[in-house]
Protein backbone atom coordinates (compact mmCIF):
# COMPACT_ATOMS: atom_id res chain seq x y z
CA UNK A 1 37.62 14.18 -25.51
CA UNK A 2 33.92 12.86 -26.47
CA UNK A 3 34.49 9.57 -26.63
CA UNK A 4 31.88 6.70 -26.50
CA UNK A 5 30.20 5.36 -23.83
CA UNK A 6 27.18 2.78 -23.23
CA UNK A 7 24.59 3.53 -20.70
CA UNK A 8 22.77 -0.19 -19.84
CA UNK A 9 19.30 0.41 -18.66
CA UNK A 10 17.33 -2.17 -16.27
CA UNK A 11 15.80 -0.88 -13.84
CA UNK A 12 15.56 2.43 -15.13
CA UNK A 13 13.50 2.98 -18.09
CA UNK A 14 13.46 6.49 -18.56
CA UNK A 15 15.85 9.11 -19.51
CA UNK A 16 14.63 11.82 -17.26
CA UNK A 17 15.55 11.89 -13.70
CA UNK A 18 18.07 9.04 -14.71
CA UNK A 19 21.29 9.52 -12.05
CA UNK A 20 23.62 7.18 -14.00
CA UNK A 21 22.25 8.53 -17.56
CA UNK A 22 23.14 12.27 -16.01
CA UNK A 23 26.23 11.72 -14.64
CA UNK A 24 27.45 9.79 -17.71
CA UNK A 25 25.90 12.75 -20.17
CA UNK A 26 27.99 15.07 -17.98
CA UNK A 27 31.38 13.62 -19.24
CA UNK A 28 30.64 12.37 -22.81
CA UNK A 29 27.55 13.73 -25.08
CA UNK A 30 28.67 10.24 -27.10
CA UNK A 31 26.45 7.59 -25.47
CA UNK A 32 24.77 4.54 -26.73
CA UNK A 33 21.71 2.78 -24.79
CA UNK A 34 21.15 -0.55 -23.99
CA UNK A 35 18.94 -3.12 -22.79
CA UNK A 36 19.52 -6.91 -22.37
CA UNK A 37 16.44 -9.08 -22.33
CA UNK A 38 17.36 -11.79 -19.98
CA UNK A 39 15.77 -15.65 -20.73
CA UNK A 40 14.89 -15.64 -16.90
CA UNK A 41 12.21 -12.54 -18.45
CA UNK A 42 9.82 -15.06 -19.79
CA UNK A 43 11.26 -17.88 -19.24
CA UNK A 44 12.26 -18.29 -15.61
CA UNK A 45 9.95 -20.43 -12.84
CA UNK A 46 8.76 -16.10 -12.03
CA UNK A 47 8.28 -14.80 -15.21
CA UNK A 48 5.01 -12.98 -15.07
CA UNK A 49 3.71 -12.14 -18.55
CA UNK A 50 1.86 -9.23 -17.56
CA UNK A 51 5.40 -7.76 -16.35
CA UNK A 52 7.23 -8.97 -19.85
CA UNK A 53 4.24 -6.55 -21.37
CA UNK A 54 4.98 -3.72 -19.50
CA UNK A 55 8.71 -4.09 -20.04
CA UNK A 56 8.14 -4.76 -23.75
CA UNK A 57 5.98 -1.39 -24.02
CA UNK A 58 8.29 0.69 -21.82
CA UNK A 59 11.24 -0.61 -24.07
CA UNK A 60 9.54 0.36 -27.40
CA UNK A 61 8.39 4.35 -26.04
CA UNK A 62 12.62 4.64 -24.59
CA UNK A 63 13.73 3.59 -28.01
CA UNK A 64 11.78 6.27 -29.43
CA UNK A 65 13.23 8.67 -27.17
CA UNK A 66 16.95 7.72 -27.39
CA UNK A 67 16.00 8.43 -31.09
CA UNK A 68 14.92 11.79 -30.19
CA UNK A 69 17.75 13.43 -28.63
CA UNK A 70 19.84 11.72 -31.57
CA UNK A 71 21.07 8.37 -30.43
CA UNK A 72 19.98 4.66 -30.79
CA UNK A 73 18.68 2.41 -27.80
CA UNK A 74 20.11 -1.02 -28.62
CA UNK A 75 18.16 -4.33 -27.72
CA UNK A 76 20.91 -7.45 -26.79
CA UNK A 77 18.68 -10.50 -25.85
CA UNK A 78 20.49 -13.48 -24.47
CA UNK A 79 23.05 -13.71 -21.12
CA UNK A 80 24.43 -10.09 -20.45
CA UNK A 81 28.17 -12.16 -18.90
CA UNK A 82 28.19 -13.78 -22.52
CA UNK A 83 27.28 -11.05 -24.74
CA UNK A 84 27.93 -7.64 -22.92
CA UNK A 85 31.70 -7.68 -22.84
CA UNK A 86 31.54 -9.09 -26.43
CA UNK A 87 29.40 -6.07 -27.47
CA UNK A 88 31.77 -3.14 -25.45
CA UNK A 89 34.99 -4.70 -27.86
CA UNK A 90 32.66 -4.71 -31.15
CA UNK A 91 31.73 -1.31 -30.56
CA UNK A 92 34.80 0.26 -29.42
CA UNK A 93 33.10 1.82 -26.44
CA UNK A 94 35.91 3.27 -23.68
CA UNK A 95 32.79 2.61 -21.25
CA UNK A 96 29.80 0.74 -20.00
CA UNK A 97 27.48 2.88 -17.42
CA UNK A 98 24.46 1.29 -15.17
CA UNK A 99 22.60 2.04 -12.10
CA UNK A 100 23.12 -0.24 -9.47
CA UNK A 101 21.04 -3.22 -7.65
CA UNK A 102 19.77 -4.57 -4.56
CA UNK A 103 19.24 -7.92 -5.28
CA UNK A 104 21.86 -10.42 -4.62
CA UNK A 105 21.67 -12.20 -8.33
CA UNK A 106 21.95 -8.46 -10.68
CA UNK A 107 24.56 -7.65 -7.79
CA UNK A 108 26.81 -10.33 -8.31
CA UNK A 109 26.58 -10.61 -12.03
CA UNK A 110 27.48 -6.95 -12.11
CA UNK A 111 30.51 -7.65 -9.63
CA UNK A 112 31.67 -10.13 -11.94
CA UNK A 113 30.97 -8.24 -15.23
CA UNK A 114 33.01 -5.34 -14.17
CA UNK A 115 35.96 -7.49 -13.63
CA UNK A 116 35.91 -8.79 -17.10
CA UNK A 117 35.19 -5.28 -18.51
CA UNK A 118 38.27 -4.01 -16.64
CA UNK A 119 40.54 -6.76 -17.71
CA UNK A 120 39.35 -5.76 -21.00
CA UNK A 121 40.31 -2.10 -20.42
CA UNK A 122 36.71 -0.81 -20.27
CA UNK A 123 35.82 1.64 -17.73
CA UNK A 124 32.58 0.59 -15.37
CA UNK A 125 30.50 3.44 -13.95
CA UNK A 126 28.06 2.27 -11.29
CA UNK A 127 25.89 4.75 -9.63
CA UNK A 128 22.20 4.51 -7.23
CA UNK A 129 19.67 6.01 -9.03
CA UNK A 130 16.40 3.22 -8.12
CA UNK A 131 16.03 4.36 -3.92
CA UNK A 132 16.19 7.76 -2.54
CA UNK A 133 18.61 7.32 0.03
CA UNK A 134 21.39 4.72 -0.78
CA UNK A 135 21.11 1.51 1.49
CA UNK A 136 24.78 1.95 2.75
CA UNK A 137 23.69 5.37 4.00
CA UNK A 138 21.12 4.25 6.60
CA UNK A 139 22.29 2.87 9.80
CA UNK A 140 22.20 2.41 13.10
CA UNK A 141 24.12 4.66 15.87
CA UNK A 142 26.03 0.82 15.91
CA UNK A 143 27.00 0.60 12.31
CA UNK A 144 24.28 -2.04 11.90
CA UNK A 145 21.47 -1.83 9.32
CA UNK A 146 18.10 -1.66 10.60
CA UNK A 147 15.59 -4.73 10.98
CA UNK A 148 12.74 -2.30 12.15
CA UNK A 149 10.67 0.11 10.25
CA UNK A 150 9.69 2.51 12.09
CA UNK A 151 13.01 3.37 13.47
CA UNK A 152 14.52 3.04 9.86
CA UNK A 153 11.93 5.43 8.89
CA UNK A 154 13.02 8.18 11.06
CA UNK A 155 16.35 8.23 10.19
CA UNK A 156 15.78 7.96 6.51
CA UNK A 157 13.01 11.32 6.37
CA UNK A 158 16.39 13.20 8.41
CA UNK A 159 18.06 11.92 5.18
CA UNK A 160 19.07 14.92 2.33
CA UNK A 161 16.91 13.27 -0.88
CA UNK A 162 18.19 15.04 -4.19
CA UNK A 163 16.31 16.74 -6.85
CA UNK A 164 15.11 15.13 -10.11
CA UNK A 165 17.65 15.64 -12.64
CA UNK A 166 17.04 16.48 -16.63
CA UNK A 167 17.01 14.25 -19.16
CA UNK A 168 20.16 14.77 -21.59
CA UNK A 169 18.66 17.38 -24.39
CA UNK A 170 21.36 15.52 -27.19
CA UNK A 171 23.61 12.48 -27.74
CA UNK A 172 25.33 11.15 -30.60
CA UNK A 173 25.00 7.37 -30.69
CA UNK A 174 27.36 4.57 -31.98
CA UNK A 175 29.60 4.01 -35.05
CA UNK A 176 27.35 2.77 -37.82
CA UNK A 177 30.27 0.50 -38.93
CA UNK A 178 31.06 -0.88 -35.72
CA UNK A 179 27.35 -1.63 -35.10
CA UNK A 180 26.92 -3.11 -38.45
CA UNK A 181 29.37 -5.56 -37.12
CA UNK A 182 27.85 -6.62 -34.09
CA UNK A 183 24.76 -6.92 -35.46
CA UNK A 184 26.58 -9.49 -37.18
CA UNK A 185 27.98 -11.50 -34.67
CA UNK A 186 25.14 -11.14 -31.64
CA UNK A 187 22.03 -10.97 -30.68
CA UNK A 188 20.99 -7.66 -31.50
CA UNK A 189 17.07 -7.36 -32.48
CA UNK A 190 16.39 -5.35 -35.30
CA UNK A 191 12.97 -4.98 -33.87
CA UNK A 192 11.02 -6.14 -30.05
CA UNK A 193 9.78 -8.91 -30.34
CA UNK A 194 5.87 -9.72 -28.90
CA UNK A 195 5.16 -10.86 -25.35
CA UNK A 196 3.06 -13.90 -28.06
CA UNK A 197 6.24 -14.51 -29.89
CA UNK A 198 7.87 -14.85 -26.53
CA UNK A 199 5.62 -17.22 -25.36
CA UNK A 200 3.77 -15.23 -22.86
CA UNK A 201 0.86 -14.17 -24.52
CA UNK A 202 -0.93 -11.01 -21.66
CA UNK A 203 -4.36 -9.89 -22.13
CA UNK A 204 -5.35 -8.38 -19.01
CA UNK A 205 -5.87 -4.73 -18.38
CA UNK A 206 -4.05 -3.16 -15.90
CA UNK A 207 -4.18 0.00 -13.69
CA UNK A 208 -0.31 0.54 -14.04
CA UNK A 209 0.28 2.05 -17.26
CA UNK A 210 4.19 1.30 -19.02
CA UNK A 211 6.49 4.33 -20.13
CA UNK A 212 7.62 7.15 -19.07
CA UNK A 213 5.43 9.55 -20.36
CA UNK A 214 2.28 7.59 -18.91
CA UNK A 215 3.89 6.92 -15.41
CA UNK A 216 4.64 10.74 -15.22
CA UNK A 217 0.71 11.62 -16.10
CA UNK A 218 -0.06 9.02 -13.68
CA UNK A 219 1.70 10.77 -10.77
CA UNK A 220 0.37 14.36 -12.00
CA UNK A 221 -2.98 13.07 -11.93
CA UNK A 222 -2.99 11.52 -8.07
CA UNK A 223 -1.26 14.91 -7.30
CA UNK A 224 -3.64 16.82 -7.94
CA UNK A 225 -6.36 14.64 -7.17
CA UNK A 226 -6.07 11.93 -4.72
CA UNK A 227 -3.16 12.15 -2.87
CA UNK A 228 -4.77 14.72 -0.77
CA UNK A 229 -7.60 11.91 0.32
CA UNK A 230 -4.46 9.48 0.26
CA UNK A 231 -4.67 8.49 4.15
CA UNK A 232 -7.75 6.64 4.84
CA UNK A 233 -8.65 6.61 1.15
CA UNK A 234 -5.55 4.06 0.35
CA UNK A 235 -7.24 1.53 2.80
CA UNK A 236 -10.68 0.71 0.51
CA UNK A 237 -9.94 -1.38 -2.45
CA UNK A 238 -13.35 -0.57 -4.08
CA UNK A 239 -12.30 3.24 -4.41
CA UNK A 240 -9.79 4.94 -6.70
CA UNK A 241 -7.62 6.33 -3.59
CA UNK A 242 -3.59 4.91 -4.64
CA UNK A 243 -1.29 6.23 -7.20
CA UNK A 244 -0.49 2.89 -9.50
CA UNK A 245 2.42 3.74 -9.64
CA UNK A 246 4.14 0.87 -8.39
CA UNK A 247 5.08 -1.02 -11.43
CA UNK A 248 6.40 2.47 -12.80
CA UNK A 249 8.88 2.78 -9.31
CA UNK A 250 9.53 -1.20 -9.78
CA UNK A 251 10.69 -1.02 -13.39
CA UNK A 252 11.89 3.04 -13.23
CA UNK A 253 10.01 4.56 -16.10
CA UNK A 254 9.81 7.38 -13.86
CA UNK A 255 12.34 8.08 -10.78
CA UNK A 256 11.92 8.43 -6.69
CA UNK A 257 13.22 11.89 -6.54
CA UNK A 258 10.86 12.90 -9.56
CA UNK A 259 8.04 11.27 -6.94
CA UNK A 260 9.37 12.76 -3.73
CA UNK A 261 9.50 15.81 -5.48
CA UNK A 262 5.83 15.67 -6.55
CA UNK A 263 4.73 14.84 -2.72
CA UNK A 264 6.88 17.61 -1.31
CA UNK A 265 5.58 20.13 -3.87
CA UNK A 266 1.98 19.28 -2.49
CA UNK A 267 2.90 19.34 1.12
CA UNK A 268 3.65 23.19 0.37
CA UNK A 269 0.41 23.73 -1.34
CA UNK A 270 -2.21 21.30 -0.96
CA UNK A 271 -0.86 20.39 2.78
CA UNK A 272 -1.50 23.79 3.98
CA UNK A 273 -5.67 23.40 2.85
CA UNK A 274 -6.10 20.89 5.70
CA UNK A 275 -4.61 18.78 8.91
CA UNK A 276 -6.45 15.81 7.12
CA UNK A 277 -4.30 16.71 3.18
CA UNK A 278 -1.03 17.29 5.27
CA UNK A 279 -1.54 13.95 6.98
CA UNK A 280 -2.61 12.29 3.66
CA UNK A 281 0.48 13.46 2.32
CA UNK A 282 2.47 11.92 5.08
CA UNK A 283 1.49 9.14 4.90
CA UNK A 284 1.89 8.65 1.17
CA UNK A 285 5.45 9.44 1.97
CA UNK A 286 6.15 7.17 4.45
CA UNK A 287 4.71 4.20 1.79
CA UNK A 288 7.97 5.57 0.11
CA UNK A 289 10.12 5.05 3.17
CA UNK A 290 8.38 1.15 3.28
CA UNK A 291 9.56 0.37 0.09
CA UNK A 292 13.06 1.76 0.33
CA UNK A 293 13.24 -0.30 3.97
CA UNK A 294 12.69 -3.53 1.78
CA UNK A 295 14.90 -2.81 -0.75
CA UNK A 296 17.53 -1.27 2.06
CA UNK A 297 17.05 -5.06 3.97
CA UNK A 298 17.23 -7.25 0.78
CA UNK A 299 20.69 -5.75 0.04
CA UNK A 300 21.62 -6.15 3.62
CA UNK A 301 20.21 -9.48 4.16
CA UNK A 302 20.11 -11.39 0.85
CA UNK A 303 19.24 -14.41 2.50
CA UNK A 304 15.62 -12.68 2.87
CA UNK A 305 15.59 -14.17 -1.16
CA UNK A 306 15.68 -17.81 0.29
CA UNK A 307 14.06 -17.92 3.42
CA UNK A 308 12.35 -16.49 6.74
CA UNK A 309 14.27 -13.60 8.53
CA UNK A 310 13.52 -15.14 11.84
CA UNK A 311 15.27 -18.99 12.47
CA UNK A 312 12.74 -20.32 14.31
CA UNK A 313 10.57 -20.02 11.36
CA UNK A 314 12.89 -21.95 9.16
CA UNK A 315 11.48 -24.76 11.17
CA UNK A 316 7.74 -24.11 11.09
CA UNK A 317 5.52 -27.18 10.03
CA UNK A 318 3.42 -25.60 7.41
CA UNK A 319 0.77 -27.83 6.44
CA UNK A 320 0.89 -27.33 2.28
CA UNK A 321 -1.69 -29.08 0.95
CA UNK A 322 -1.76 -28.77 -2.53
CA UNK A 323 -5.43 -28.64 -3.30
CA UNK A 324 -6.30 -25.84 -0.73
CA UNK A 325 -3.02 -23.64 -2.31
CA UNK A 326 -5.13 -24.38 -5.98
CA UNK A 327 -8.11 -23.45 -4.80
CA UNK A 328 -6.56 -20.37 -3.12
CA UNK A 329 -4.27 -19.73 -6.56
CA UNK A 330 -7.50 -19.98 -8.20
CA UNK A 331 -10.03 -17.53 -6.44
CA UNK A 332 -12.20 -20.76 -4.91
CA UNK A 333 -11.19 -20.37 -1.10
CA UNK A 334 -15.17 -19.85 -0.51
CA UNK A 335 -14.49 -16.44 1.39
CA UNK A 336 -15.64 -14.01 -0.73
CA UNK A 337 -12.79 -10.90 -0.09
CA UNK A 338 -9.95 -13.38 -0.68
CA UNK A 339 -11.40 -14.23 -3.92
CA UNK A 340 -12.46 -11.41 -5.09
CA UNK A 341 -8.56 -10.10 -4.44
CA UNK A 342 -7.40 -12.94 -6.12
CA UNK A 343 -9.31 -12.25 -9.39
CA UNK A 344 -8.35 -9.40 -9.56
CA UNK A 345 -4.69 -10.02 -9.51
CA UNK A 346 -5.36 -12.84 -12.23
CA UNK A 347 -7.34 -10.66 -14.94
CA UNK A 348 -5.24 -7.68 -14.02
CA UNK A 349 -1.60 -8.76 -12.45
CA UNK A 350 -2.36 -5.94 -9.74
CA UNK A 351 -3.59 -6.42 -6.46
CA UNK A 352 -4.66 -3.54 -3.86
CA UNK A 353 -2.21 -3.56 -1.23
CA UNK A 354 -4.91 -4.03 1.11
CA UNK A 355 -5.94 -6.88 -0.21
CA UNK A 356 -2.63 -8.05 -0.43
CA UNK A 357 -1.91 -8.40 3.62
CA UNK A 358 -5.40 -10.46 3.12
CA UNK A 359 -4.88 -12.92 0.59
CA UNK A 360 -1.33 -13.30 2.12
CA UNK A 361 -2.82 -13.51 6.25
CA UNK A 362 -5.24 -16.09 4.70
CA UNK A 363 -2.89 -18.36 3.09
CA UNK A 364 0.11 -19.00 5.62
CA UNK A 365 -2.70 -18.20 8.93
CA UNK A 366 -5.83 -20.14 7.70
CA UNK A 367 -4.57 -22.58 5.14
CA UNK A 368 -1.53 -23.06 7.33
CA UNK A 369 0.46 -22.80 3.61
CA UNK A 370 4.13 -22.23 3.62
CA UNK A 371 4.31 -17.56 2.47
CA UNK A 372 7.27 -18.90 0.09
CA UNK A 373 4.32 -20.59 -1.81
CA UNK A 374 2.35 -17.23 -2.51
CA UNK A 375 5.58 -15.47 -2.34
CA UNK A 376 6.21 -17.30 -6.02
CA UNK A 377 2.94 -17.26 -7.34
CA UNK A 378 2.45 -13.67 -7.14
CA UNK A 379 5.80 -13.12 -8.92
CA UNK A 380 4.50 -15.28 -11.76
CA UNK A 381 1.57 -12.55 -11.68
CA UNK A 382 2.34 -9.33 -10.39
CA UNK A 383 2.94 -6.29 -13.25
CA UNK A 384 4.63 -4.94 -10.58
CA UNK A 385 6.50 -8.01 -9.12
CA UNK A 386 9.59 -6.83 -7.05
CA UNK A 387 11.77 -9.47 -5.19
CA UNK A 388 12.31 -6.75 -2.52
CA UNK A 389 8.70 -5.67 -1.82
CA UNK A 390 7.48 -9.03 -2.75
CA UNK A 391 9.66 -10.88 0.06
CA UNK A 392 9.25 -8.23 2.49
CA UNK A 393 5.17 -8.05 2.44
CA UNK A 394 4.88 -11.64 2.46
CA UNK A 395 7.46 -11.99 5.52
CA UNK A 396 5.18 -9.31 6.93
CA UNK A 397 1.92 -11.23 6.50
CA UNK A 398 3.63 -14.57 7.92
CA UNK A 399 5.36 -13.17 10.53
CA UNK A 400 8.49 -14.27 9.75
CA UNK A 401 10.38 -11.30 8.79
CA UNK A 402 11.60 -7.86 10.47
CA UNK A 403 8.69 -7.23 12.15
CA UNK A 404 8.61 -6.88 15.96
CA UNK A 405 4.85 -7.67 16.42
CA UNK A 406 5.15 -11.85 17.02
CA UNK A 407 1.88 -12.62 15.73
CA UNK A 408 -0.70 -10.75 13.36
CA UNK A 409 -3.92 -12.59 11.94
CA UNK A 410 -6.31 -11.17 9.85
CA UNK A 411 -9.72 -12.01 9.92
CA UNK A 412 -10.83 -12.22 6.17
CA UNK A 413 -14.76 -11.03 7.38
CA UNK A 414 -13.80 -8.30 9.51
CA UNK A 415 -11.63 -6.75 7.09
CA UNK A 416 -14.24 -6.68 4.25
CA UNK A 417 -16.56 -5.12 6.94
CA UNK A 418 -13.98 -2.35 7.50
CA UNK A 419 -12.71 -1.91 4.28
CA UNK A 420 -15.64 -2.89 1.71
CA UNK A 421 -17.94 -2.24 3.57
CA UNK A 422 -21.00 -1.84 0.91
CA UNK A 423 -19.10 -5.13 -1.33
CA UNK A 424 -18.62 -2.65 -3.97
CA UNK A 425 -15.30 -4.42 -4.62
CA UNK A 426 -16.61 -8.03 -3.77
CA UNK A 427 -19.63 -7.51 -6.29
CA UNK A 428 -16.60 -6.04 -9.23
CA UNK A 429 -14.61 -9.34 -9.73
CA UNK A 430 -17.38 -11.49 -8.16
CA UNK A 431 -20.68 -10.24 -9.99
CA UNK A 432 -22.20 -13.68 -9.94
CA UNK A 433 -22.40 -12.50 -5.71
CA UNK A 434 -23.87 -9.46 -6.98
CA UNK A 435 -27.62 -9.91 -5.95
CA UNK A 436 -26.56 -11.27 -2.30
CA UNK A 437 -27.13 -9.24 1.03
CA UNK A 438 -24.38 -7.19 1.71
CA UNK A 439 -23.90 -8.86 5.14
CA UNK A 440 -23.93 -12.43 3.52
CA UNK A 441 -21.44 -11.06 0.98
CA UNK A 442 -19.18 -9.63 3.43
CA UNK A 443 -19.21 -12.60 6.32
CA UNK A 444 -18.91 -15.20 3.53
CA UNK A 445 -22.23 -17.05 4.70
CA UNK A 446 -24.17 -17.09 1.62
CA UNK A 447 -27.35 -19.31 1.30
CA UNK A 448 -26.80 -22.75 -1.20
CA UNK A 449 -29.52 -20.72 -3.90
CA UNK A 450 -27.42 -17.59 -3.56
CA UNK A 451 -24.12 -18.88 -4.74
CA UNK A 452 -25.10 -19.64 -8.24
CA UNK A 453 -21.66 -22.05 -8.49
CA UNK A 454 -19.52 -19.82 -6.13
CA UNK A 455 -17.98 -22.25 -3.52
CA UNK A 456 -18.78 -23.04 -0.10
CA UNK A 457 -16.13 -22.43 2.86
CA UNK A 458 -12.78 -23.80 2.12
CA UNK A 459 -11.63 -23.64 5.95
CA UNK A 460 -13.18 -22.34 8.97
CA UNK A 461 -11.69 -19.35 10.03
CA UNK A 462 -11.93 -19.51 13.41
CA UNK A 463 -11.16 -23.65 13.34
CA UNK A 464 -7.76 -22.42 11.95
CA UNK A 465 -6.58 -19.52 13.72
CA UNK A 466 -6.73 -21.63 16.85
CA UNK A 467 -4.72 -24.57 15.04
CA UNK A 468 -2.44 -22.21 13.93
CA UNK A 469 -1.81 -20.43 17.19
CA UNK A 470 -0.80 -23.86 18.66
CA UNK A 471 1.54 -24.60 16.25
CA UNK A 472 3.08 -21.08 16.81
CA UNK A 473 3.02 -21.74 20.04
CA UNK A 474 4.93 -24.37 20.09
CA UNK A 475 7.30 -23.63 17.19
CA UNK A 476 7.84 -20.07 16.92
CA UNK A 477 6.88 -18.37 20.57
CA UNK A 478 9.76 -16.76 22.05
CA UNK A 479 12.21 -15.94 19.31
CA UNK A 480 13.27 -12.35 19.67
């Protein structure tokens, strides 16, 4: 018997490759779509308006293709505990399909929704669709989940990793009476509304491009261009060598097998050109593996969302001094890579990943400034802003998460030696540097006449490392 179902979208904003949206296509061709827009979306002390844009912009291109295959994407905006159950009974479903979680918050609200659903006689399918390799599925020879990743990675590339699956080709969508009704009685939109008329008004221009038909030209295009230069292209922030496609993976408008595919495909052609392409490859993949490890240890260890993995860091005195975190918020730190990084992420909500493990070494190592600080102000930012990835990079940069090196520093002039090496990057979102030595742009030591307004030294680097190191020292030292 066809009878209906609705398939809740939220992390998954696509229909092909969709694990949930396949399975549930597989029993009933009668399926409805749906996605709640949560307060905490534009609202909340995170809300990032460059991510309600790309959300807003997905939403409106998966509409159009629920419309396509001959159903009807519904929009519910409010609490999903309050209106969800209310919308099931309205609509007669038998049903209500989603893809499942890491995060402790979605997790438990989903725990508790399904109870009411079944009291109410609704069926609840829950299936993982958002990681390759299910986080139960990974362990230890002990049962335990692993805190380290490199041996995580191993045992997750021995892991099977399915094959993209097709988008459903037809659906009939919901009773016109029964939704006439609802509409009645909650908070359906008849249209989306603006990220303006929500208050979070995003002008920036960013590298990550929403929906699922631009995420899936994305990935064609570093396929067959610079995934093969990948590894130590992905290093240089001033060159075109990553894939952008991490606010695609973060909000699903395309899906990890659809990407793993992609990579494996070009290990079997492009790999065999060259060691250097096979490597470049690799490497790509195990970026895959990283992200799945953070998402893997937030939904073993949701008490990464609160605090430090390691106790003794719970302790440490971080010095927080609210005019150094503004000035590093607001690209004036006087060290020109650090800025330069942090522009960027302000006109564009993306940040190079390299550049990331900078700005976030330089806040809790030189300003001596508490990671949970820039751990929240790049979710009010990022376009790709993931609690998972988030928490575990800026654990990573502090030290204070799974990590078994005690103690990593970075030095902000060395690294744009390495890494910008001509200030191509520097001179982008700093041009009013543009005219100064490359040396003096990279070291940070730029004449008074050269800096045409930009700030002078915020910090000494080397002042601070050794401050820091004593406090570690005396705080932190020792912890296994």
């Amino acid at each position: 018997m066809n009878v209906p179902w609705l398939f809740w979208h939220r992390r998954d904003l696509r229909l092909a490759d969709n694990l949930g949206l396949a399975q549930l296509a597989e029993r009933t061709t009668a399926v409805t779509g749906l996605v709640v827009l949560e307060p905490g979306v534009w609202e909340g002390p995170e809300a990032a308006p460059s991510r309600l844009w790309f959300l807003l912009t997905s939403v409106a291109e998966l509409q159009q293709a629920w419309r396509h295959i001959g159903s009807q994407l519904l929009v519910l905006q409010g609490d999903p505990l309050q209106h969800v159950p209310r919308l099931v009974a309205r609509l007669g479903v038998a049903g209500l399909a989603f893809n499942e979680d890491v995060e402790p918050g979605p997790r438990q609200r989903d725990d508790q929704l399904q109870r009411v659903l079944l009291r109410q006689g609704v069926a609840v399918q829950r299936s993982w669709d958002q990681l390759l390799v299910p986080p139960e599925r990974v362990k230890a020879g002990s049962g335990e989940p692993y805190k380290v990743y490199g041996h995580y990675r191993r045992a997750w590339f021995n892991q099977a990793k399915a094959r993209p699956v097709a988008a459903p080709r037809r659906l009939t969508g919901p009773d016109h009476v029964r939704l006439a009704t609802a509409a009645r009685t909650l908070p359906l939109l008849q249209r989306l509304p603006t990220p303006a008329e929500l208050g979070c008004s995003w002008r920036g221009r960013s590298p990550c491009r929403p929906g699922e038909q631009a995420a899936r030209q994305q990935l064609d295009a570093f396929v067959d261009g610079a995934l093969s230069r990948y590894e130590p292209e992905r290093n240089y922030p001033g060159r075109k060598g990553t894939s952008c496609l991490s606010a695609a993976l973060r909000f699903g408008t395309v899906g990890p097998r659809t990407v793993w595919h992609a990579s494996q495909e070009a290990m079997a052609t492009r790999g065999q050109e060259s060691v250097e392409a096979q490597q470049a490859i690799t490497v790509w993949q195990q970026e895959l593996a990283w992200r799945e490890f953070y998402q893997q240890a937030l939904f073993h260890f949701p008490a990464l969302a609160e605090g430090a993995f390691r106790t003794r860091w719970r302790r440490f005195p971080w010095h927080n001094q609210p005019e150094r975190f503004a000035a590093w918020c607001e690209a004036r730190t006087g060290y020109p890579i650090v800025d330069a990084a942090m522009t960027q992420l302000l006109r564009t909500g993306w940040m190079h990943n390299r550049c990331r493990m900078i700005v976030a070494s330089f806040l809790t190592k030189d300003l001596i400034c508490d990671w949970r600080w820039g751990e929240a102000f790049f979710m009010q930012h990022l376009v790709d802003g993931d609690p998972a990835a988030n928490n575990g990079g800026w654990q990573w940069s502090a030290s204070s998460g799974m990590d078994p090196r005690p103690l990593r520093i970075f030095n902000p002039a060395a690294q744009a030696a390495r890494f910008d090496e001509d200030g191509d990057y520097i001179r982008r979102w700093l041009p009013e540097l543009a005219s100064c030595e490359t040396a003096d742009l990279l070291s940070g030591r730029i004449a008074p006449l050269e800096r045409r307004g930009y700030p002078e030294r915020l910090v000494d680097h080397r002042q601070q490392q050794a401050l820091f190191r004593q406090l570690y020292a005396t705080h932190v030292r020792g912890e296994a």
